[in-house]
N, C-alpha and C. Protein backbone atom coordinates (compact mmCIF):
# COMPACT_ATOMS: atom_id res chain seq x y z
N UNK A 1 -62.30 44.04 -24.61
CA UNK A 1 -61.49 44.44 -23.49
C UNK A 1 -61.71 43.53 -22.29
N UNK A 2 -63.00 43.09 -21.77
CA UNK A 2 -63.25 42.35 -20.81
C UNK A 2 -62.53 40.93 -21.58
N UNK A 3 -62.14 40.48 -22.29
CA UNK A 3 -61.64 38.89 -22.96
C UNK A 3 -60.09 39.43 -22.33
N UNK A 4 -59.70 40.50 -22.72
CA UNK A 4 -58.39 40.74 -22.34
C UNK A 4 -58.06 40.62 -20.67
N UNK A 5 -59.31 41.58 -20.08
CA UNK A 5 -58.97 41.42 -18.61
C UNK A 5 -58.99 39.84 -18.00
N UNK A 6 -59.76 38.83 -18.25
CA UNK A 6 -60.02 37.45 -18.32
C UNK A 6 -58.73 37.04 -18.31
N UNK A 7 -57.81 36.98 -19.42
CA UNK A 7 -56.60 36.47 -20.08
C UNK A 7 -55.26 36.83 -18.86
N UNK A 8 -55.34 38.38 -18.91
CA UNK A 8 -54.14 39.21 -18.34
C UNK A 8 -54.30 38.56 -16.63
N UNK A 9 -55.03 38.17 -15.85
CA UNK A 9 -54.55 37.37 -14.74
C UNK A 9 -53.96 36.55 -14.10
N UNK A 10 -54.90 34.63 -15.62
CA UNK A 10 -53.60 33.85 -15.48
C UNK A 10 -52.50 33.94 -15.86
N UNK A 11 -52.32 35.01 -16.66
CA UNK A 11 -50.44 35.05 -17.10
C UNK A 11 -49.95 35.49 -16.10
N UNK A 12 -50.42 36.77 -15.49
CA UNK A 12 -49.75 37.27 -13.94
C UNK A 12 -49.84 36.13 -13.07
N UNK A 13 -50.21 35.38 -12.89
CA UNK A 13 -50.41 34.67 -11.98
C UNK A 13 -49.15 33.39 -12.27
N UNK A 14 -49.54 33.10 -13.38
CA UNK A 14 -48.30 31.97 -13.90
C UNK A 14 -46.84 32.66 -13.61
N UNK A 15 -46.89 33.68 -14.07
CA UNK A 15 -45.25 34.56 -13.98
C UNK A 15 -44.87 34.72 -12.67
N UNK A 16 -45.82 34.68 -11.76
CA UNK A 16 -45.32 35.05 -10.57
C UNK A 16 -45.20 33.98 -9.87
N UNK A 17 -45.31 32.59 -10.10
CA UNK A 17 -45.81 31.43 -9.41
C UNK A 17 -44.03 30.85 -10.43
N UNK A 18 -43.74 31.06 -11.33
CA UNK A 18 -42.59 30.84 -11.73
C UNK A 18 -41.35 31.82 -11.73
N UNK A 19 -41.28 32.80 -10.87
CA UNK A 19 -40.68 33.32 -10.50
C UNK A 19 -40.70 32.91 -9.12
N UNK A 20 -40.98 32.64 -8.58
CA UNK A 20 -40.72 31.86 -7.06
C UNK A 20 -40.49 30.09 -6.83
N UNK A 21 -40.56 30.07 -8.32
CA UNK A 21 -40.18 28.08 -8.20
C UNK A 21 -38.97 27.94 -8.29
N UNK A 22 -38.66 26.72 -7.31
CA UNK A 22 -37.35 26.50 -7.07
C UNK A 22 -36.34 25.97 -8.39
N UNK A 23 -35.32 26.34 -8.46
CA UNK A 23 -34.23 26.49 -9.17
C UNK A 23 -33.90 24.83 -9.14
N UNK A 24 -34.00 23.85 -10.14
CA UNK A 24 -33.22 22.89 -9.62
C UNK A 24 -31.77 23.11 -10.63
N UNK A 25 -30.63 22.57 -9.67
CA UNK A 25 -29.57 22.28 -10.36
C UNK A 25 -29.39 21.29 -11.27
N UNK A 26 -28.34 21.46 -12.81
CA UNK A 26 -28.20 20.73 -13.28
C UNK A 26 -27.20 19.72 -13.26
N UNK A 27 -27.47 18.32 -14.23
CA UNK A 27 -26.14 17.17 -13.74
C UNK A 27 -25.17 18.02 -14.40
N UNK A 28 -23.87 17.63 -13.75
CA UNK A 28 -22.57 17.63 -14.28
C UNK A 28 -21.47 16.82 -14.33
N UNK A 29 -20.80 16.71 -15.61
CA UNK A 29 -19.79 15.73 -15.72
C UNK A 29 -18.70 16.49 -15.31
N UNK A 30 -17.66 15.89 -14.96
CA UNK A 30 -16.83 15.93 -14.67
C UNK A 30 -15.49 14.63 -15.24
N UNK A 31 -14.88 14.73 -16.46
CA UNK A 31 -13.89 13.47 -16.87
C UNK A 31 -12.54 14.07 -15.55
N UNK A 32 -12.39 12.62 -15.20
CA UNK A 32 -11.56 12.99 -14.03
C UNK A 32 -9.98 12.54 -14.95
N UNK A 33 -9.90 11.19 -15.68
CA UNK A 33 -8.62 10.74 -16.01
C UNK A 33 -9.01 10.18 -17.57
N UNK A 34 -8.34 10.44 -18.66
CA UNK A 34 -8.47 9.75 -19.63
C UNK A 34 -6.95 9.52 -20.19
N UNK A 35 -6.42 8.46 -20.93
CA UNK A 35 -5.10 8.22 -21.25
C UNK A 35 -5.25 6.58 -21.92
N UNK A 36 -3.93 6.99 -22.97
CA UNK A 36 -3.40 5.88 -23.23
C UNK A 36 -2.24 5.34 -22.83
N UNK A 37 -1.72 6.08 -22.06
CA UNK A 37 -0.36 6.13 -21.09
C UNK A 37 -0.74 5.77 -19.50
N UNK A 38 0.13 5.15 -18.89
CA UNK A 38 0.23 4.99 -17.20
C UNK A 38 0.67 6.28 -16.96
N UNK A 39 0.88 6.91 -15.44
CA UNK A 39 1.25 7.94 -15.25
C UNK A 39 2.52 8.80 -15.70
N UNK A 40 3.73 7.13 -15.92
CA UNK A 40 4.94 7.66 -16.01
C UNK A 40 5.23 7.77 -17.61
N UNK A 41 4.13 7.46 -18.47
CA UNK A 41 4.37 8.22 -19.56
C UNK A 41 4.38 7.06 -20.48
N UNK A 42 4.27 6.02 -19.79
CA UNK A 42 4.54 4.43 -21.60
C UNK A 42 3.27 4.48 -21.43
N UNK A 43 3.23 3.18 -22.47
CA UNK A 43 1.80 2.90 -23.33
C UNK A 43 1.15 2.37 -22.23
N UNK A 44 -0.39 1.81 -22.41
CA UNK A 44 -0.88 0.61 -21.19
C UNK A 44 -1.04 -0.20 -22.15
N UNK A 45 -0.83 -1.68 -21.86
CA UNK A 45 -0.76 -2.53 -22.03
C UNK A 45 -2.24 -3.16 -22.74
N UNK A 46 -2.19 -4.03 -23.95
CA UNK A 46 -3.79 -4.33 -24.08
C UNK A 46 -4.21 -4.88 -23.22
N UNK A 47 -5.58 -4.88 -23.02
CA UNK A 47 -6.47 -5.63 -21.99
C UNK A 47 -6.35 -7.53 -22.51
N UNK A 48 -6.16 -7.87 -21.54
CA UNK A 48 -5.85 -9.65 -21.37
C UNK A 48 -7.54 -10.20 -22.34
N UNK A 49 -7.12 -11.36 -23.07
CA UNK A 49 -8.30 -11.95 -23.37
C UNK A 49 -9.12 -13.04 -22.22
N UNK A 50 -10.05 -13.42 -22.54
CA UNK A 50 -10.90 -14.37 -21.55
C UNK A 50 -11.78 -12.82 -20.39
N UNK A 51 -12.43 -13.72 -19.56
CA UNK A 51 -13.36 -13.21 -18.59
C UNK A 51 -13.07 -12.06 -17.88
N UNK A 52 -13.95 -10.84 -18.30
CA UNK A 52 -12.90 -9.50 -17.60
C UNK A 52 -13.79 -9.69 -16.34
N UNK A 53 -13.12 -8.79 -15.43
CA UNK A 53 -13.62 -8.43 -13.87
C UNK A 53 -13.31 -7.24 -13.54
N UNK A 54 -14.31 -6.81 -13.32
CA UNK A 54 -14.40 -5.25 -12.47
C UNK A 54 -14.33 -5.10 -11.41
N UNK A 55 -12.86 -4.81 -10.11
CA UNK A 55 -13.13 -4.05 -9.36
C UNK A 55 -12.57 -3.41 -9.01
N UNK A 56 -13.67 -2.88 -7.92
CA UNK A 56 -13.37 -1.41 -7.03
C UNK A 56 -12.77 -1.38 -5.52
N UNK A 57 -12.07 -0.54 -5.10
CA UNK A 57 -11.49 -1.01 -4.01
C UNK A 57 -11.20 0.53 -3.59
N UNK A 58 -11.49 0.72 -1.75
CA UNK A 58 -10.58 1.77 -1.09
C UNK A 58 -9.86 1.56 -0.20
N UNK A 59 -8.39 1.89 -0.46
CA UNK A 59 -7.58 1.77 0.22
C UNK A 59 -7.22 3.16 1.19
N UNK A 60 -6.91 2.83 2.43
CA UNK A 60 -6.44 3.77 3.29
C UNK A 60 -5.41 3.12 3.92
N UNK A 61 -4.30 4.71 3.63
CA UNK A 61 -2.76 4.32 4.27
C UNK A 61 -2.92 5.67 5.59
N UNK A 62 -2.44 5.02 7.12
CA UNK A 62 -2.64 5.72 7.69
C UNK A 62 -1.54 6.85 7.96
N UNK A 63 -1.40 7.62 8.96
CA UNK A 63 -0.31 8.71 8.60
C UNK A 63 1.11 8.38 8.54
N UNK A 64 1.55 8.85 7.80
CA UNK A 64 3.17 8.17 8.11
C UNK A 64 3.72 6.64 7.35
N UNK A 65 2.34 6.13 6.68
CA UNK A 65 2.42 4.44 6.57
C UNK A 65 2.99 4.76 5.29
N UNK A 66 3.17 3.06 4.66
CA UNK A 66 3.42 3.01 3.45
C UNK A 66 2.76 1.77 2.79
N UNK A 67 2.46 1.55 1.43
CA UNK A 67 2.32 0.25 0.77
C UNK A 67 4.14 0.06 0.37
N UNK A 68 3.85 -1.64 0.28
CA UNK A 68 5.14 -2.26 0.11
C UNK A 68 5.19 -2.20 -1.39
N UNK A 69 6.73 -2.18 -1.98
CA UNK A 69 6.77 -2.47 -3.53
C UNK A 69 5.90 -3.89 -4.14
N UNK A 70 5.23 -3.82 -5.10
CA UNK A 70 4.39 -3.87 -5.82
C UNK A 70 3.78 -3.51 -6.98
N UNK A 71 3.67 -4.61 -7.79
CA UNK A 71 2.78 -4.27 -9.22
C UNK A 71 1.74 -4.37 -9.66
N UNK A 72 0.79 -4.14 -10.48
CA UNK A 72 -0.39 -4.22 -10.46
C UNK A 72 -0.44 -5.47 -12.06
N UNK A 73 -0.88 -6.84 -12.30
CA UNK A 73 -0.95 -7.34 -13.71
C UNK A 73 -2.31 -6.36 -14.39
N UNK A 74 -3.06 -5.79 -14.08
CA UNK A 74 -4.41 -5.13 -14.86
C UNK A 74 -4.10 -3.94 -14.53
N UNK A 75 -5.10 -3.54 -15.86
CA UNK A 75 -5.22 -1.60 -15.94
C UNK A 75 -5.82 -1.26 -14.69
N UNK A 76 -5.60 -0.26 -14.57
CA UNK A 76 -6.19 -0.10 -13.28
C UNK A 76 -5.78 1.97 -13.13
N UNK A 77 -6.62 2.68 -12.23
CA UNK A 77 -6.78 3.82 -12.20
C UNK A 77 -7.56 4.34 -10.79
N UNK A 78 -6.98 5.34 -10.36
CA UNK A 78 -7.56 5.84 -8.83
C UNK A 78 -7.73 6.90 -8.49
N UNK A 79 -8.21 7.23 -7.31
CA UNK A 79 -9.05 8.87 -7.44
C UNK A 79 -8.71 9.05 -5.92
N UNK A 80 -7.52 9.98 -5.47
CA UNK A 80 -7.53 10.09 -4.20
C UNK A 80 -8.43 11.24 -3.30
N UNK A 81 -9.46 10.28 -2.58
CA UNK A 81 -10.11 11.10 -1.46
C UNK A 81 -9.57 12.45 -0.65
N UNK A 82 -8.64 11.84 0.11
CA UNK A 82 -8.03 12.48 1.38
C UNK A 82 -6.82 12.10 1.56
N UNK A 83 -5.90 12.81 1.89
CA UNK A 83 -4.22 12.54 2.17
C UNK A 83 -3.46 13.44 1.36
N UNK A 84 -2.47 13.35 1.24
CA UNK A 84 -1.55 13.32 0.03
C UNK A 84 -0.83 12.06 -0.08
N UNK A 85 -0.59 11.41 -1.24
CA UNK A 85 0.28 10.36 -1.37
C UNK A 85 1.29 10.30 -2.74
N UNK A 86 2.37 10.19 -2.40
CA UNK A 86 3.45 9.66 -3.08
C UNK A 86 3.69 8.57 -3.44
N UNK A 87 3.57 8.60 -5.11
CA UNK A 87 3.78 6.83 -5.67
C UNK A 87 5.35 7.29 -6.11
N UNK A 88 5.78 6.23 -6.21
CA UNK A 88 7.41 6.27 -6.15
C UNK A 88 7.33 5.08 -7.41
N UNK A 89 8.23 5.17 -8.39
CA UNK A 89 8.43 4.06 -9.38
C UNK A 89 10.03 3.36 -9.26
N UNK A 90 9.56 2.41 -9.57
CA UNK A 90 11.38 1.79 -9.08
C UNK A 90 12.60 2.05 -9.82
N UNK A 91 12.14 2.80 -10.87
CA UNK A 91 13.15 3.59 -11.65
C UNK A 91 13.58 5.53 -10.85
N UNK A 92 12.67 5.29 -10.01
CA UNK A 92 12.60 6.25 -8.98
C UNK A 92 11.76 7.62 -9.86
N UNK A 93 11.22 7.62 -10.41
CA UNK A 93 9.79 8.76 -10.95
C UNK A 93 9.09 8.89 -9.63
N UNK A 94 8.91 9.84 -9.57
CA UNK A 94 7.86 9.91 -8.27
C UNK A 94 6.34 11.23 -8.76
N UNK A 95 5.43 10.50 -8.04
CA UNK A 95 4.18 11.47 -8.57
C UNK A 95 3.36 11.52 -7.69
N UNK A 96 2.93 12.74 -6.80
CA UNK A 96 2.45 13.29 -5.84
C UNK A 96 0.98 13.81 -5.92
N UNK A 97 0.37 12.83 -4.96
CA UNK A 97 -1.70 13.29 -5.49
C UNK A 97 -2.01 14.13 -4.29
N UNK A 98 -3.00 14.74 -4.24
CA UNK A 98 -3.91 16.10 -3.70
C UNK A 98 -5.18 15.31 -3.66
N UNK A 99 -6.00 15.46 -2.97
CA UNK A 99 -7.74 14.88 -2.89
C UNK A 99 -8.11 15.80 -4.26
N UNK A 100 -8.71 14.93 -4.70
CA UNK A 100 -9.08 15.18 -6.36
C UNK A 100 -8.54 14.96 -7.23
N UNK A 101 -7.11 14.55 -7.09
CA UNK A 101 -6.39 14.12 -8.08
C UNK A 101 -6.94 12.82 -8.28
N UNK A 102 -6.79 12.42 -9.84
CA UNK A 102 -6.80 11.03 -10.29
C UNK A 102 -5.68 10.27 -11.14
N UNK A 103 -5.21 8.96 -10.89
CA UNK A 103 -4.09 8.75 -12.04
C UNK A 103 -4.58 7.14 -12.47
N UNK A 104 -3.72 7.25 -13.89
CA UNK A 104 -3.95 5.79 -14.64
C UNK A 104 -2.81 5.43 -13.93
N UNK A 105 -2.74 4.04 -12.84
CA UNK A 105 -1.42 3.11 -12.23
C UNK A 105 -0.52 2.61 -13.47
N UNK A 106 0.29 2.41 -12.83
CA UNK A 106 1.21 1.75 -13.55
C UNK A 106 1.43 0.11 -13.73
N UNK A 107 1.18 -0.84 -14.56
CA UNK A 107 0.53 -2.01 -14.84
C UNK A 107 2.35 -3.06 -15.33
N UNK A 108 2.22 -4.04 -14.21
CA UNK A 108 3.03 -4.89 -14.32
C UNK A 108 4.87 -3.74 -14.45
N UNK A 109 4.77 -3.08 -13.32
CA UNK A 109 6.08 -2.30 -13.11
C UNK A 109 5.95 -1.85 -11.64
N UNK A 110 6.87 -2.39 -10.83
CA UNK A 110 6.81 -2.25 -8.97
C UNK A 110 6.74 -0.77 -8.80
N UNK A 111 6.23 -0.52 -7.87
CA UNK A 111 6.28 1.01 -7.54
C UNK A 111 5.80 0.98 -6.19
N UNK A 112 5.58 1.65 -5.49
CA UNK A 112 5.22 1.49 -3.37
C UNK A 112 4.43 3.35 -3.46
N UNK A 113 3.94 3.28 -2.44
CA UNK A 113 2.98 4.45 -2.27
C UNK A 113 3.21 5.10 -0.79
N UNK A 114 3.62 5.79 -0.40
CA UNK A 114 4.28 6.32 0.66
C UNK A 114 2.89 8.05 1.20
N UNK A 115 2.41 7.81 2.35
CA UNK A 115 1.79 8.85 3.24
C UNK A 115 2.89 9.68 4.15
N UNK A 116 3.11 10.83 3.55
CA UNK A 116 3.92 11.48 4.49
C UNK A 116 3.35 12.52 5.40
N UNK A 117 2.28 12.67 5.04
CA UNK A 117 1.25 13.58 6.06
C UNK A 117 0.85 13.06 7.33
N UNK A 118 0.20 13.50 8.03
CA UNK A 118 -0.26 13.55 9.62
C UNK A 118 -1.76 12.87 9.47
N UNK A 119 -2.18 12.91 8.16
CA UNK A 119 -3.86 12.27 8.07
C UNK A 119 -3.45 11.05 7.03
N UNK A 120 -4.72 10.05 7.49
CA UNK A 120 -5.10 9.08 6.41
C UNK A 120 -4.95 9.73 5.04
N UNK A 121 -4.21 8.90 4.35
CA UNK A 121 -4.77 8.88 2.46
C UNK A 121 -5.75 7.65 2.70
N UNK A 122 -6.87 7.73 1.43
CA UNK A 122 -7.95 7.65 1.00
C UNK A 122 -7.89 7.92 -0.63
N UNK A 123 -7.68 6.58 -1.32
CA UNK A 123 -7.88 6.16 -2.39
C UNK A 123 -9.07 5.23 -3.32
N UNK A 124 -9.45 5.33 -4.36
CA UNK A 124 -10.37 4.90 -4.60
C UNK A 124 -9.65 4.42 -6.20
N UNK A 125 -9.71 2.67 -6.27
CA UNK A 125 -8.87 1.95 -7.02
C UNK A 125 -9.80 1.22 -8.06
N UNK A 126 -10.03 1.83 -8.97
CA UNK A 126 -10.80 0.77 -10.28
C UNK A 126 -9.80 -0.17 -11.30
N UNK A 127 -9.81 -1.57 -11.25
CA UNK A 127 -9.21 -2.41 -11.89
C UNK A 127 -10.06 -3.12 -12.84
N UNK A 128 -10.00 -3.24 -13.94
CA UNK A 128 -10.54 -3.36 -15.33
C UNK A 128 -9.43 -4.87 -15.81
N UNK A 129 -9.65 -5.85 -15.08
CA UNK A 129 -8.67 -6.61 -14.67
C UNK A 129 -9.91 -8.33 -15.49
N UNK A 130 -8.87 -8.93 -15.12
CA UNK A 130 -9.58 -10.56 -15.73
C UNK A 130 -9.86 -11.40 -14.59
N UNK A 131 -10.80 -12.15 -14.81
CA UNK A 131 -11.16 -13.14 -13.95
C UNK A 131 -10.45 -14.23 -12.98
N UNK A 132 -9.30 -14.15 -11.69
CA UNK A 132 -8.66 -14.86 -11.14
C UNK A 132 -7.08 -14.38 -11.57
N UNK A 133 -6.60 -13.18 -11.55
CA UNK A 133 -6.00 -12.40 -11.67
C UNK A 133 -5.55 -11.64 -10.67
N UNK A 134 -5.13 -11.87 -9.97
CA UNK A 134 -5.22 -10.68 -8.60
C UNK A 134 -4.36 -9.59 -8.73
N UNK A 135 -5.59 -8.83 -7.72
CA UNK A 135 -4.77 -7.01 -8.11
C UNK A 135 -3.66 -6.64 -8.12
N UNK A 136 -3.00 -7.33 -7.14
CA UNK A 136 -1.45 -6.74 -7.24
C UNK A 136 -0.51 -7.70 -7.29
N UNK A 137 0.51 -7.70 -7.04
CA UNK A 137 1.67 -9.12 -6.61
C UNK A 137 2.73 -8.01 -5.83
N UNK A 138 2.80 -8.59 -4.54
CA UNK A 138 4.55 -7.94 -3.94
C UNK A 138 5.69 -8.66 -5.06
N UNK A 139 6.49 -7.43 -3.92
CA UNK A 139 7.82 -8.03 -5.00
C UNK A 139 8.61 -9.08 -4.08
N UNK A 140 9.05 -9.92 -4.57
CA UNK A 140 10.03 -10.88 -3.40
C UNK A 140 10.57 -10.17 -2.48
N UNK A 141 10.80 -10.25 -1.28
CA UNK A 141 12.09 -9.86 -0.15
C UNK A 141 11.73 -8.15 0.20
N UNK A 142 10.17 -7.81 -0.71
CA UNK A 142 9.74 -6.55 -0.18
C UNK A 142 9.56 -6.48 1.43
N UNK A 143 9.90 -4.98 1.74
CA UNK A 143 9.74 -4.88 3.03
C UNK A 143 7.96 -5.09 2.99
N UNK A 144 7.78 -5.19 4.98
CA UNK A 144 6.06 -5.47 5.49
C UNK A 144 5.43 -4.11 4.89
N UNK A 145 4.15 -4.05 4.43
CA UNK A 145 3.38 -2.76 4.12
C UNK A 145 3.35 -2.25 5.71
N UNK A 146 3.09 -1.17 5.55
CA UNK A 146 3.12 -0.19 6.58
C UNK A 146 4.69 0.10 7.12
N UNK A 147 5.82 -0.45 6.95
CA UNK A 147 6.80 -0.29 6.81
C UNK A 147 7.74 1.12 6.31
N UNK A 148 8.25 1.93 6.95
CA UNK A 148 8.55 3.29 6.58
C UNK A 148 9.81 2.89 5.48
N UNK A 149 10.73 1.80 5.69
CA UNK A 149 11.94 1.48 5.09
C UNK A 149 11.31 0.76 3.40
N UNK A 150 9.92 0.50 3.69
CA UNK A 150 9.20 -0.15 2.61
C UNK A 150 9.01 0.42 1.33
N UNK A 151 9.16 1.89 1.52
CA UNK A 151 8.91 2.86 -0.02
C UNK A 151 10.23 3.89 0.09
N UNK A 152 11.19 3.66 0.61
CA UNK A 152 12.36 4.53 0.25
C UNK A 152 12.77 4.09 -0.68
N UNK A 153 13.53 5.26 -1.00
CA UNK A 153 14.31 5.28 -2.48
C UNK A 153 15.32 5.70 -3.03
């Protein structure tokens, strides 16, 4: 009985010393965008051969602004922060993001991005693109970015 009383303390003692230890939280995933499609529904394009390049980029359109028509040559995919923004396709599709939304862009097809809210949009742009490739190309005789006449449709 005394071996038992010995024993029966550190367990009280452990139980109660882990009942008051802090809780840590666990990781979590979260898949934000997966696809073999651009937003408006075709295929994406294979990835270019030779030297790939990764980047990342945030763009902010301020209230009211716009990006000018424009295409992207690389895959590419984005995660909007803050705003709401309207991508407009030149076939006129239009697709409307929320902070948290994410979309696969649309690759070598013009489209313009239009802020119609009162706050900054806040985008976050990953291009999975090739070496001396640049991210986007305007389109000839496009209106100036920030231009309101620049993303009508």
């Amino acid at each position: 009985m005394t071996a038992l009383k010995y024993l029966s303390l550190p367990l009280i003692c452990l139980f109660a010393v882990s009942a008051f230890a802090e809780v840590k939280p666990s990781v979590e995933v979260q898949k934000l965008a997966q696809s073999e499609k651009m937003w408006d529904g075709t295929p994406l394009p294979a990835y270019p051969s030779g030297q790939p390049e990764i980047t990342v980029i945030k763009v902010t359109i301020p209230p009211h602004g716009t990006l000018a028509w424009h295409k992207h040559p690389s895959i590419n995919a984005g995660y909007l922060l803050s705003g709401t923004l309207t991508v407009i396709s030149e076939d006129g599709k239009q697709l409307v993001l929320k902070p948290g939304d994410a979309l696969i862009e649309l690759v070598d097809k013009y489209h313009c991005g239009r802020n119609d809210g009162d706050d900054p949009v806040e985008i976050v742009v990953f291009y999975a693109g090739k070496h001396g490739v640049p991210l986007s190309v305007a389109r000839q005789g496009s209106a100036n970015y920030g231009s309101r006449e620049s993303c009508a449709h």
